[in-house]
PDB file of N, CA and C in Angstrom:
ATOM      1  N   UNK A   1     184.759 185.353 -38.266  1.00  0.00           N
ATOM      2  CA  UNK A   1     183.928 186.501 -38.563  1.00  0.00           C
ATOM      3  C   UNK A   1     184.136 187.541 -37.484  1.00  0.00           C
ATOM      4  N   UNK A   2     184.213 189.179 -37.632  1.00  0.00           N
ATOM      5  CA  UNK A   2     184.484 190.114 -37.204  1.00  0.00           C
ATOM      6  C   UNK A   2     183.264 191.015 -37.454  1.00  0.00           C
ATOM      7  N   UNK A   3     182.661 191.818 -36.387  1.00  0.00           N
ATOM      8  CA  UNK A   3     181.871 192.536 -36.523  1.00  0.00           C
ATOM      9  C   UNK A   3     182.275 193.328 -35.717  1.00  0.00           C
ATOM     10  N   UNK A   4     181.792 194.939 -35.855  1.00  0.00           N
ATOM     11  CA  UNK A   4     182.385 196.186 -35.291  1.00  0.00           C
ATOM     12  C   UNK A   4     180.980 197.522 -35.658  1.00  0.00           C
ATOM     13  N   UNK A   5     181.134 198.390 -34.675  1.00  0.00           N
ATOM     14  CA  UNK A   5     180.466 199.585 -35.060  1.00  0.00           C
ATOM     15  C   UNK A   5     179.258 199.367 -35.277  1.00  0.00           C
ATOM     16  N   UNK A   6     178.409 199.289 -34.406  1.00  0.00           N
ATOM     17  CA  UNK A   6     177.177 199.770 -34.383  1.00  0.00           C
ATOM     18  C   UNK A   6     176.335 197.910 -33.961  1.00  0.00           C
ATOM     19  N   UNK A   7     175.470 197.709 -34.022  1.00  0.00           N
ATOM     20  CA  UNK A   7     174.757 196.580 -33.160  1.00  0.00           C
ATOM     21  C   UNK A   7     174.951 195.719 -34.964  1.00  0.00           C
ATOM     22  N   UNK A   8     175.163 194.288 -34.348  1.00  0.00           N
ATOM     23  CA  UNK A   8     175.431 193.636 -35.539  1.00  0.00           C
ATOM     24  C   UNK A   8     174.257 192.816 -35.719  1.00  0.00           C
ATOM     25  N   UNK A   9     174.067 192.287 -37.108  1.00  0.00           N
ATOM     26  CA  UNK A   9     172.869 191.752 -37.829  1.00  0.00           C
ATOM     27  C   UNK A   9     172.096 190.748 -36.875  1.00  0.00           C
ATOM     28  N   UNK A  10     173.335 189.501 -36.352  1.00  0.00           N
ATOM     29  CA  UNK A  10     172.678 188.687 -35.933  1.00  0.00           C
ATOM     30  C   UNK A  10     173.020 189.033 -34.342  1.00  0.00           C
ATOM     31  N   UNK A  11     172.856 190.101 -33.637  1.00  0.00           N
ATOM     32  CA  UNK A  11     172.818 190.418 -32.174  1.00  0.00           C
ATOM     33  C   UNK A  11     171.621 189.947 -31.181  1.00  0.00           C
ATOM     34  N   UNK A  12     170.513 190.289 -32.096  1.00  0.00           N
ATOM     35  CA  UNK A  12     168.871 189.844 -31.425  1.00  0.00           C
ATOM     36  C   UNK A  12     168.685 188.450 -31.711  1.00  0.00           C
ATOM     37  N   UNK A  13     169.599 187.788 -32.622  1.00  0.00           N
ATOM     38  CA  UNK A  13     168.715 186.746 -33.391  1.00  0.00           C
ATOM     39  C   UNK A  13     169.318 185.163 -33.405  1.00  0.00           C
ATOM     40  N   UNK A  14     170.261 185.390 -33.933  1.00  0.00           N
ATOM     41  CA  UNK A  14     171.245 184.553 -34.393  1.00  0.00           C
ATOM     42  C   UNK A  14     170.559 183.405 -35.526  1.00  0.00           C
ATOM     43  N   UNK A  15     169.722 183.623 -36.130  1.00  0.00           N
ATOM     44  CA  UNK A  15     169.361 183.279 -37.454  1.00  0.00           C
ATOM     45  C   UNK A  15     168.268 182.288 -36.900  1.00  0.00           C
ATOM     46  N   UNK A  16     167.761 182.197 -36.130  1.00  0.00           N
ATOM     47  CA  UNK A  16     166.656 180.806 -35.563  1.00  0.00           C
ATOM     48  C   UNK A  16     167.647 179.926 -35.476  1.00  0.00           C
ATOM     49  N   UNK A  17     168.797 179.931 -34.727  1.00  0.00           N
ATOM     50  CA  UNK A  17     169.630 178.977 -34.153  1.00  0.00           C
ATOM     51  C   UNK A  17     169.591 178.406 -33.304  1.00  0.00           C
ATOM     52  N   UNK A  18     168.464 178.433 -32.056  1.00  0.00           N
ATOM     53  CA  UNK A  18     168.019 178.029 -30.908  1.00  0.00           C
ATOM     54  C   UNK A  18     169.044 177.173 -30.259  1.00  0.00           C
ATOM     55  N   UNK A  19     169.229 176.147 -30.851  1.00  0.00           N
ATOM     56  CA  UNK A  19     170.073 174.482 -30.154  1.00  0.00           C
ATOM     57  C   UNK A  19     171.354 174.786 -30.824  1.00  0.00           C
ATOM     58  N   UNK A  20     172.071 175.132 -31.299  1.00  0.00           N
ATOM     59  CA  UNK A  20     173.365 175.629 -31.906  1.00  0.00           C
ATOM     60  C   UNK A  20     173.958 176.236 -30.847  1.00  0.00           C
ATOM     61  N   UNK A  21     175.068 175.669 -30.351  1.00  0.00           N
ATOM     62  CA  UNK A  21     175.949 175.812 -29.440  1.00  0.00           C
ATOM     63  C   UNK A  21     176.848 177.221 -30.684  1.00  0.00           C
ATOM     64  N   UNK A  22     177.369 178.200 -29.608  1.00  0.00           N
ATOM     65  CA  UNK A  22     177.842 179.091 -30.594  1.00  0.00           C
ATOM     66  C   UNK A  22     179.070 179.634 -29.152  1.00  0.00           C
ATOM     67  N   UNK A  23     180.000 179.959 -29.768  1.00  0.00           N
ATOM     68  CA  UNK A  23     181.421 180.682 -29.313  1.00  0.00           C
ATOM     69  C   UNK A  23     181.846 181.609 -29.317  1.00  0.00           C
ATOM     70  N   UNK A  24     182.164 182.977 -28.702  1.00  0.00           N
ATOM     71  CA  UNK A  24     182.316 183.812 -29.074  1.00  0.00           C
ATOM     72  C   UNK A  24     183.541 184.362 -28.351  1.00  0.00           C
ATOM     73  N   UNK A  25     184.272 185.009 -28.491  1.00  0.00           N
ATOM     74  CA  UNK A  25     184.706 186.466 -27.765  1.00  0.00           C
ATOM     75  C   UNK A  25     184.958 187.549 -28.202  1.00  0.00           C
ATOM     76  N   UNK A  26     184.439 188.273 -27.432  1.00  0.00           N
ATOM     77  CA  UNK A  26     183.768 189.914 -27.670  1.00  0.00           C
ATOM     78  C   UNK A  26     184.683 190.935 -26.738  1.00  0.00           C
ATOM     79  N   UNK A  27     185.187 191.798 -27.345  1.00  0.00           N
ATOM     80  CA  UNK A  27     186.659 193.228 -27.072  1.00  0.00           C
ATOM     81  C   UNK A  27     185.246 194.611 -26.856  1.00  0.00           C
ATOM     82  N   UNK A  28     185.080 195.103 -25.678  1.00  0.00           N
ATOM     83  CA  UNK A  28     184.268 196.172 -25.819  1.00  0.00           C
ATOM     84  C   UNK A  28     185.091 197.539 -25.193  1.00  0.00           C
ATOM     85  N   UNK A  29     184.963 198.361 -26.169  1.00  0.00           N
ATOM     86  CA  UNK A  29     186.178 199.779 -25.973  1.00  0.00           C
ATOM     87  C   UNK A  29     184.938 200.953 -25.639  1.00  0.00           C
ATOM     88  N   UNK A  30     185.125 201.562 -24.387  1.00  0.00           N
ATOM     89  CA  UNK A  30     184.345 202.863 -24.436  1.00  0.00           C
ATOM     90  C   UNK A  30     184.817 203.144 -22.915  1.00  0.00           C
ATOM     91  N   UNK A  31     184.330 203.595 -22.065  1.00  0.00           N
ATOM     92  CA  UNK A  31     183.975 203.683 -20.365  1.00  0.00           C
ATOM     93  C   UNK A  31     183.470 202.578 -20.311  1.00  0.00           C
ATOM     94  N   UNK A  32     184.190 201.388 -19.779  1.00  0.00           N
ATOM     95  CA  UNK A  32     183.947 200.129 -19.786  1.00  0.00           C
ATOM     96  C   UNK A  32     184.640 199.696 -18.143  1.00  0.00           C
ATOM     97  N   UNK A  33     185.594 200.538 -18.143  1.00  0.00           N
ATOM     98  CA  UNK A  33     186.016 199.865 -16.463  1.00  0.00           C
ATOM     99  C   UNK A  33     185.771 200.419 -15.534  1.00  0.00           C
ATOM    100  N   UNK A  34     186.034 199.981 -14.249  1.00  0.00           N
ATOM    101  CA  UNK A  34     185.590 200.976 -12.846  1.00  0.00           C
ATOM    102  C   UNK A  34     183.604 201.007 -12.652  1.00  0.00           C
ATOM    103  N   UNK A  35     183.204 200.894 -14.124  1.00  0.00           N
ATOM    104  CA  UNK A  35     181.956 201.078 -13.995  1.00  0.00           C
ATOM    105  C   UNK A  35     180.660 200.189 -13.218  1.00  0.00           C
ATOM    106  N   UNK A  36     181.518 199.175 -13.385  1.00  0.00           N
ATOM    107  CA  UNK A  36     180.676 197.850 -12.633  1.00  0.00           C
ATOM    108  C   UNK A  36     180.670 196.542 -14.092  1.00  0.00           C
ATOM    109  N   UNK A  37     180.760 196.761 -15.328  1.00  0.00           N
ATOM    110  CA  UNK A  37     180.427 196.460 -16.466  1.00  0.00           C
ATOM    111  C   UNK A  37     180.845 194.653 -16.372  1.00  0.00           C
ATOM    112  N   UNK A  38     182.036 194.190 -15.778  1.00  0.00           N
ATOM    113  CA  UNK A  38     182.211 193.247 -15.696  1.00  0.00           C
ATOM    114  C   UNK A  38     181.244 192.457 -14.880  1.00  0.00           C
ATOM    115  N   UNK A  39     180.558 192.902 -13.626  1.00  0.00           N
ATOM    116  CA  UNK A  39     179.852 192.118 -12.847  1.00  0.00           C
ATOM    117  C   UNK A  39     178.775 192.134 -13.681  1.00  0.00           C
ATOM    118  N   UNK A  40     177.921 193.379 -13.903  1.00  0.00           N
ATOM    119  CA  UNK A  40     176.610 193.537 -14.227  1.00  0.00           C
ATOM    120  C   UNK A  40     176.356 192.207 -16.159  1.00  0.00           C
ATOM    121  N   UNK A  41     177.811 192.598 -16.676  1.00  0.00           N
ATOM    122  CA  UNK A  41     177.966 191.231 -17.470  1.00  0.00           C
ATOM    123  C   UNK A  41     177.860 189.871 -17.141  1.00  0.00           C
ATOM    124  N   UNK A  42     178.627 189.479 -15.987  1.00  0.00           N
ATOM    125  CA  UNK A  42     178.183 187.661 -15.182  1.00  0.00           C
ATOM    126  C   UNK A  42     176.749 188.074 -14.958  1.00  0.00           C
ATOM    127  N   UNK A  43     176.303 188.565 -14.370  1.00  0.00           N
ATOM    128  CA  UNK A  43     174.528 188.321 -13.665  1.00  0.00           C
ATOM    129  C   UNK A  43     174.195 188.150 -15.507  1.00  0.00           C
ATOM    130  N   UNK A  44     174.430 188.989 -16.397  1.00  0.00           N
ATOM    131  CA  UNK A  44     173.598 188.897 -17.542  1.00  0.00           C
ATOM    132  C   UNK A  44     173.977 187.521 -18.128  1.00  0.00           C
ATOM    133  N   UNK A  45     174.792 187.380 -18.716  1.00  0.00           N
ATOM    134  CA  UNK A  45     175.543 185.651 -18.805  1.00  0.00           C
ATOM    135  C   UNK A  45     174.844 184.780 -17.834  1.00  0.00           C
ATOM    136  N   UNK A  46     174.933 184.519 -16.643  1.00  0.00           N
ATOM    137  CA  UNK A  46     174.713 183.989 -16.301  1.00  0.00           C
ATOM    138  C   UNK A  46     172.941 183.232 -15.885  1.00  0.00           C
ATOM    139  N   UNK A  47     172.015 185.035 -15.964  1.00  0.00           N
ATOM    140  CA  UNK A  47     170.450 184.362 -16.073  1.00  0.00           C
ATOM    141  C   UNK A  47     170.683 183.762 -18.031  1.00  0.00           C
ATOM    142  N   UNK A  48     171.131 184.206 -18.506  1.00  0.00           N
ATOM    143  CA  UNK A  48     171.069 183.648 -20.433  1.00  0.00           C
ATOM    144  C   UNK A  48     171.497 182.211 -20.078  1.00  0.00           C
ATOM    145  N   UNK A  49     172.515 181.392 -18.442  1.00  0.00           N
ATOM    146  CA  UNK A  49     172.574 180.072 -19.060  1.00  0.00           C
ATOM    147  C   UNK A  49     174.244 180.253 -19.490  1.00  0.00           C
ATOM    148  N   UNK A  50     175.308 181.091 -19.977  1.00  0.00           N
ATOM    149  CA  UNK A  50     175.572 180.625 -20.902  1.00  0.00           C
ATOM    150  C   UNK A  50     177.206 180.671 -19.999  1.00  0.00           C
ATOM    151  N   UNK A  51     178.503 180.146 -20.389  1.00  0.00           N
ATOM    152  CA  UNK A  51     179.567 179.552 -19.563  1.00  0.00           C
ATOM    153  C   UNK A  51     180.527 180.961 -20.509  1.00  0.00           C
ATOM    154  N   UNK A  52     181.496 180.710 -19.393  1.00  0.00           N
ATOM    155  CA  UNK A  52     182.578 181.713 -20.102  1.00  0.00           C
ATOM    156  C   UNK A  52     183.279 182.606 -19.173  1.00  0.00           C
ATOM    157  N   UNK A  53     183.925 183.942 -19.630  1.00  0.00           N
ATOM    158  CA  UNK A  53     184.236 185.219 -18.428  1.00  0.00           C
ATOM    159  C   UNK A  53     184.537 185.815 -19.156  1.00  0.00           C
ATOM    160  N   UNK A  54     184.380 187.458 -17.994  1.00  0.00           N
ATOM    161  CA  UNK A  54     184.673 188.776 -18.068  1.00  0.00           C
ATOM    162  C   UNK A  54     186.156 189.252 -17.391  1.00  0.00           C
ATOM    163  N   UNK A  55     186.750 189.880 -18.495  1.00  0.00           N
ATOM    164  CA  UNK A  55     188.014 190.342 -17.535  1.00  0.00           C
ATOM    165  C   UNK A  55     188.600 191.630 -18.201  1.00  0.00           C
ATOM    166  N   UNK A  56     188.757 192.406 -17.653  1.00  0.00           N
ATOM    167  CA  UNK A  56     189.264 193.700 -17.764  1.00  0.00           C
ATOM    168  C   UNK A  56     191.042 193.578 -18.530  1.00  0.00           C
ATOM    169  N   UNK A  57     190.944 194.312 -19.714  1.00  0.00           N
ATOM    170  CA  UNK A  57     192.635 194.161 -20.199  1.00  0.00           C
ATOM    171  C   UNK A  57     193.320 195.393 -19.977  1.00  0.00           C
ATOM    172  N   UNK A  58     194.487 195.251 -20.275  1.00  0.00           N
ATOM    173  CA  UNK A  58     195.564 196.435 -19.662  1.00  0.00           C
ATOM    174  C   UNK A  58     194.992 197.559 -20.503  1.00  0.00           C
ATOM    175  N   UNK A  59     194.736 197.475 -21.735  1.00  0.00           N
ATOM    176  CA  UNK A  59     194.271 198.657 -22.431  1.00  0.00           C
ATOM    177  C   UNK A  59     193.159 199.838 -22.431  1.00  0.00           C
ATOM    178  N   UNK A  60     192.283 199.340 -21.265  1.00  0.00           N
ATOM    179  CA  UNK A  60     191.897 200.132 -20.742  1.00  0.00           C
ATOM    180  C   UNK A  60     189.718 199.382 -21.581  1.00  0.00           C
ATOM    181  N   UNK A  61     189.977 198.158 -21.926  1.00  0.00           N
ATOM    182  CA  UNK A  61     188.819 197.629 -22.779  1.00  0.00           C
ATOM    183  C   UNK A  61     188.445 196.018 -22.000  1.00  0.00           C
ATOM    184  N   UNK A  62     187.554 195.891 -22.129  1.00  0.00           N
ATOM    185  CA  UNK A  62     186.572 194.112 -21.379  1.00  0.00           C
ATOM    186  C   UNK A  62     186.376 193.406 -22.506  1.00  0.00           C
ATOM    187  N   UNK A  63     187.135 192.240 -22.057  1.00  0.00           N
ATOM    188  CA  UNK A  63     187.400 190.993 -22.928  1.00  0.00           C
ATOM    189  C   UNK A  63     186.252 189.760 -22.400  1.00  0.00           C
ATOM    190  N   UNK A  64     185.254 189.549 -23.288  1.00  0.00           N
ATOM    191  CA  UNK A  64     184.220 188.866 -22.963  1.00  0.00           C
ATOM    192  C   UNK A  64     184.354 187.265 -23.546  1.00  0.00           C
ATOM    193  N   UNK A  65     184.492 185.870 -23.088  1.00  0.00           N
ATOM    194  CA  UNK A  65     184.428 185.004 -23.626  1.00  0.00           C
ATOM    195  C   UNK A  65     183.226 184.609 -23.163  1.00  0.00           C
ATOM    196  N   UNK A  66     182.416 183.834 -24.171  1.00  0.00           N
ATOM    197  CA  UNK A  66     180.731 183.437 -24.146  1.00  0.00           C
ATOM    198  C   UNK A  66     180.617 182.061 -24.866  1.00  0.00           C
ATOM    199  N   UNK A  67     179.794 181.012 -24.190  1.00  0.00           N
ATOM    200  CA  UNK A  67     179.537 179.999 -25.010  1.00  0.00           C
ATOM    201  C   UNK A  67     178.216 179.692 -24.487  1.00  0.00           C
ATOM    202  N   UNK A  68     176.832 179.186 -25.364  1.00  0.00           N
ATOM    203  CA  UNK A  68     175.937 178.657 -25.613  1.00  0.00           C
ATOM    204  C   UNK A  68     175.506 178.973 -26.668  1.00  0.00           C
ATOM    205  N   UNK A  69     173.936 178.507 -26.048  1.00  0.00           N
ATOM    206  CA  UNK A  69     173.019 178.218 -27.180  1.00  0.00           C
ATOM    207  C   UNK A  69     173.157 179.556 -28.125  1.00  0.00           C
ATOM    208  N   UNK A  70     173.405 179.864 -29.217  1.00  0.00           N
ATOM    209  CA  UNK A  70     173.483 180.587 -30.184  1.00  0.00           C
ATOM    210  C   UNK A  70     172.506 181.971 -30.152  1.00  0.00           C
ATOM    211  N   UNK A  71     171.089 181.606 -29.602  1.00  0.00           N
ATOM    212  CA  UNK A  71     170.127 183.140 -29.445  1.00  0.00           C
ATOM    213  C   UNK A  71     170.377 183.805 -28.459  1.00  0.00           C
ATOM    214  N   UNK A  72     170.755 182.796 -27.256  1.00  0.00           N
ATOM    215  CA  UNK A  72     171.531 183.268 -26.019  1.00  0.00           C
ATOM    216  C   UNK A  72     172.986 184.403 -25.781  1.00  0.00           C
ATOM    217  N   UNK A  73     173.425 183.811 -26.818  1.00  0.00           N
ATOM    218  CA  UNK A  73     174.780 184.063 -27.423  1.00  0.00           C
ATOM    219  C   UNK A  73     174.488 185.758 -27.834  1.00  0.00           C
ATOM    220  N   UNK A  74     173.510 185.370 -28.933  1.00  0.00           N
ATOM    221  CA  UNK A  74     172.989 186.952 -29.535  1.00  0.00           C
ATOM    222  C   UNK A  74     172.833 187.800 -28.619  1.00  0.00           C
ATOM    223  N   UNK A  75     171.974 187.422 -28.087  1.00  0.00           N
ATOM    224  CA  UNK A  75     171.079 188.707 -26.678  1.00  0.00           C
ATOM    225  C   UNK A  75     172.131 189.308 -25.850  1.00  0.00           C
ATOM    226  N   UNK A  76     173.523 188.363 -25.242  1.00  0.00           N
ATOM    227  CA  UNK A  76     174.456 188.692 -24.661  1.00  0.00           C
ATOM    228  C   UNK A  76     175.322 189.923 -25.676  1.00  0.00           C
ATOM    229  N   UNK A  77     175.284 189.585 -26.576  1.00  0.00           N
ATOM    230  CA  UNK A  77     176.042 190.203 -27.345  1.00  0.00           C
ATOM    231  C   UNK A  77     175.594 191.989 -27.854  1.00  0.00           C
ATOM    232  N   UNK A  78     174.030 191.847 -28.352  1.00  0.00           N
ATOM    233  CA  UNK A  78     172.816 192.823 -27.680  1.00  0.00           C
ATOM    234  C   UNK A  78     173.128 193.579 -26.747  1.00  0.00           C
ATOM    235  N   UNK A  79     173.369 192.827 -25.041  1.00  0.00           N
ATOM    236  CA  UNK A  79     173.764 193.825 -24.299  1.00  0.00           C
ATOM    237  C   UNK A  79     174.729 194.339 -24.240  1.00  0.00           C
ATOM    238  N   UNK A  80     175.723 194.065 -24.560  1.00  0.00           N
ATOM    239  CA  UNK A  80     177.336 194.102 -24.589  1.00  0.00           C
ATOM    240  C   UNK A  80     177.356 195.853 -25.152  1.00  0.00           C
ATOM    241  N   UNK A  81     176.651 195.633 -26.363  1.00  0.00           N
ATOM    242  CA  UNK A  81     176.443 197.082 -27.439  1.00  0.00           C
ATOM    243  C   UNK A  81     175.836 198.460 -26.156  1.00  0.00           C
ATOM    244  N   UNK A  82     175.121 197.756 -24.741  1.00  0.00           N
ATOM    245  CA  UNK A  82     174.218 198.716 -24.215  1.00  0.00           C
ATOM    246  C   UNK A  82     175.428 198.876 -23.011  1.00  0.00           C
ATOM    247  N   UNK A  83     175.735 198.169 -22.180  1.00  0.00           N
ATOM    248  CA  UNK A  83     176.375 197.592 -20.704  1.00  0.00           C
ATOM    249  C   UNK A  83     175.392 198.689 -19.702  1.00  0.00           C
ATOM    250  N   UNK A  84     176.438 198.653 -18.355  1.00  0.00           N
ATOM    251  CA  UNK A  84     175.478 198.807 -17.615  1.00  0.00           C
ATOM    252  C   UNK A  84     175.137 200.487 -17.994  1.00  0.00           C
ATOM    253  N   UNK A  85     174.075 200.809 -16.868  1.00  0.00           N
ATOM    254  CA  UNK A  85     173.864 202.587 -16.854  1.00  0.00           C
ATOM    255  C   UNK A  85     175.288 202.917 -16.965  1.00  0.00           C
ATOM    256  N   UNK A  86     175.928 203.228 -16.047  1.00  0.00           N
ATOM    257  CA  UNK A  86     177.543 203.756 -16.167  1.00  0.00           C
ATOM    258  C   UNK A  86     178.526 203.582 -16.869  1.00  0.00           C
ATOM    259  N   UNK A  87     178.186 202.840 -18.134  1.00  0.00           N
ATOM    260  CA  UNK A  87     179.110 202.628 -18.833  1.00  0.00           C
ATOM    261  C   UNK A  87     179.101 202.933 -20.237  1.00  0.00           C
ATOM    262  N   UNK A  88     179.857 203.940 -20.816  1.00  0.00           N
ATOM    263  CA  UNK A  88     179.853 204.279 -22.371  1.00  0.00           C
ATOM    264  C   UNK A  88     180.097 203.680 -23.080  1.00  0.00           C
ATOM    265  N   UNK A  89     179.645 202.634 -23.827  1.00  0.00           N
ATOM    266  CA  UNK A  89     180.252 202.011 -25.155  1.00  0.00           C
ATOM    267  C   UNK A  89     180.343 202.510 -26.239  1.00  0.00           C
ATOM    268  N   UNK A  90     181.778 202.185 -26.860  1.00  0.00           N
ATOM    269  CA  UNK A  90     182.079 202.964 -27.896  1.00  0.00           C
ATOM    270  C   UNK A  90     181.970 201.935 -29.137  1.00  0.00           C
ATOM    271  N   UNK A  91     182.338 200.505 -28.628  1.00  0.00           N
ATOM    272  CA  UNK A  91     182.456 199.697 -29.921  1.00  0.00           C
ATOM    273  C   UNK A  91     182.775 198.252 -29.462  1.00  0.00           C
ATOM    274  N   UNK A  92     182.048 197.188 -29.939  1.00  0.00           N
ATOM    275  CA  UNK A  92     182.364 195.643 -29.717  1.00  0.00           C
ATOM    276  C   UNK A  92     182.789 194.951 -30.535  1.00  0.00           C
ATOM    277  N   UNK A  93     183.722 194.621 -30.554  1.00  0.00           N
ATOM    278  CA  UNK A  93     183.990 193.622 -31.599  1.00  0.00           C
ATOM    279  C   UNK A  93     184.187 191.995 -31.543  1.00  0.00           C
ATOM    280  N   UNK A  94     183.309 191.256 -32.255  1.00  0.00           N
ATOM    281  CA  UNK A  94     183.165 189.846 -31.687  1.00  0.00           C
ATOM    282  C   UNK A  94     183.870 189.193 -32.971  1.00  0.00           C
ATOM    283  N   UNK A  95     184.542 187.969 -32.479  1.00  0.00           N
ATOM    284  CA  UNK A  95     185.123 187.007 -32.929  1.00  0.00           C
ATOM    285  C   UNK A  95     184.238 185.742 -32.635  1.00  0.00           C
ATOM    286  N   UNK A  96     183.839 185.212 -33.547  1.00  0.00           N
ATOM    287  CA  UNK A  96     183.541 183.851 -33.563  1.00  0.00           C
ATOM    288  C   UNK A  96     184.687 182.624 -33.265  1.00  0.00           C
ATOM    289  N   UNK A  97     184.219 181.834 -32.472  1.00  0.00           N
ATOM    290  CA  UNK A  97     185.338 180.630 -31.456  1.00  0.00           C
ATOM    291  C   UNK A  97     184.999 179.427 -31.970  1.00  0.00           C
ATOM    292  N   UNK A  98     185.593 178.464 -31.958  1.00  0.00           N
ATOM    293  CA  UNK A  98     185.116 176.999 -32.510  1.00  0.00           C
ATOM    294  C   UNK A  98     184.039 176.577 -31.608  1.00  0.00           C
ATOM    295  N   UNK A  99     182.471 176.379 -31.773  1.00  0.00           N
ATOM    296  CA  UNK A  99     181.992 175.615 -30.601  1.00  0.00           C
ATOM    297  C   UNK A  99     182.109 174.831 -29.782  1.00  0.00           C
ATOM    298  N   UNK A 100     182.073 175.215 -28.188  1.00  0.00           N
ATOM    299  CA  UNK A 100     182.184 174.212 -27.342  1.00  0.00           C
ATOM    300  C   UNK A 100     183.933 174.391 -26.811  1.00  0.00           C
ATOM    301  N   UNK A 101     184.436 175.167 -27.430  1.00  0.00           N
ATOM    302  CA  UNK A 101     185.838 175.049 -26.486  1.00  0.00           C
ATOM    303  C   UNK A 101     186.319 175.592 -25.658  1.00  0.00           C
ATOM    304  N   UNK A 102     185.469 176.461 -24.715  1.00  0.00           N
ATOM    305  CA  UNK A 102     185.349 176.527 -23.533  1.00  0.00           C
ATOM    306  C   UNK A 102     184.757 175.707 -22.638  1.00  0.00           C
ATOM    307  N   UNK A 103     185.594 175.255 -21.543  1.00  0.00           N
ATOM    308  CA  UNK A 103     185.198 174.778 -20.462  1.00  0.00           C
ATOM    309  C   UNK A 103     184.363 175.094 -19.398  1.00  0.00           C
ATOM    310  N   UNK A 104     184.211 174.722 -18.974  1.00  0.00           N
ATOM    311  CA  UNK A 104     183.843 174.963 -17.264  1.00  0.00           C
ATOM    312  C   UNK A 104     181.867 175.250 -17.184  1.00  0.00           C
ATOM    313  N   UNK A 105     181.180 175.360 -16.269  1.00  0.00           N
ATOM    314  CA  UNK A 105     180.115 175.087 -16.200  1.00  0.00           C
ATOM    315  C   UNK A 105     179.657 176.680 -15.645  1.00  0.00           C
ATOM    316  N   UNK A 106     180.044 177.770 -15.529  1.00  0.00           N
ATOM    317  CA  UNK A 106     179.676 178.747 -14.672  1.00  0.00           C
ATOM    318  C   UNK A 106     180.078 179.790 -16.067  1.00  0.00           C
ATOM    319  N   UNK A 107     179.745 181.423 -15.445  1.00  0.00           N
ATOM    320  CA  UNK A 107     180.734 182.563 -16.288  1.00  0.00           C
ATOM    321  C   UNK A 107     180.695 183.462 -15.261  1.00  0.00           C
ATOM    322  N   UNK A 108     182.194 183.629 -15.212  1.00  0.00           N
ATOM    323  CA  UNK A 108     183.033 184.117 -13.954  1.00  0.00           C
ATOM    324  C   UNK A 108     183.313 185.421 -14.377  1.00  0.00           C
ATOM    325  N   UNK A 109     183.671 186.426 -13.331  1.00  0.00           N
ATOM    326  CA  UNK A 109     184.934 187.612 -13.448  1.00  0.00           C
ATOM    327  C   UNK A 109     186.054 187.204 -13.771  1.00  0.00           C
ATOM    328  N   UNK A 110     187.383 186.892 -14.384  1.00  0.00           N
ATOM    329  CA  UNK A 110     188.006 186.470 -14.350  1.00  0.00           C
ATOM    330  C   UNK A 110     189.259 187.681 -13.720  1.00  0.00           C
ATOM    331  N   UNK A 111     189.212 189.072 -13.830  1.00  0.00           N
ATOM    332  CA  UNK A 111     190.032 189.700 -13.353  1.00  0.00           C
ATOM    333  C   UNK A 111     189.520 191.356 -13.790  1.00  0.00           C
TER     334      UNK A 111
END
């Protein structure tokens, strides 16, 4: 599933999924670099709980991988649409991931 342009259905919510481990990675295109957007993303990930990273791509857009609990998942995704003060978002687009196939116990900068 692909969502784009404008805040998506299940962003706040994720359907009363609470315990549903959910996967994501999320492409966000606007004034997204230089701005701080990657850090101010780990602190947000990281009070939500949820494992994964932020890393800046050559194209000039932040490549977000996210895994937890599914409402967690949402809210991250919520902010993603806002980022920090300094940063313009123009558009997110999330891909749904198989649950659980990310590793690791933290969500890092990755670059």
């Amino acid at each position: 599933m692909r969502q784009s342009a404008g805040q998506p259905a299940d962003a706040a919510g994720g359907g009363g999924a609470a315990g549903r481990s959910r996967t994501v990675r999320a492409v966000v295109s606007g004034r997204v670099q230089g701005v701080g957007f990657r850090y101010f993303c780990q602190q947000e990930a990281s009070a939500l709980g949820l494992v994964g990273s932020v890393s800046n791509l050559d194209d000039g857009t932040v490549e977000v991988l996210a895994q937890g609990p599914s409402d967690d998942v949402s809210r991250l995704i919520a902010w993603l649409y806002r980022g920090p003060r300094w940063a313009e978002v123009d558009d997110v687009l999330v891909e749904e991931r198989a649950p659980g196939c990310l590793s690791g116990t933290t969500f890092e900068v990755a670059r």
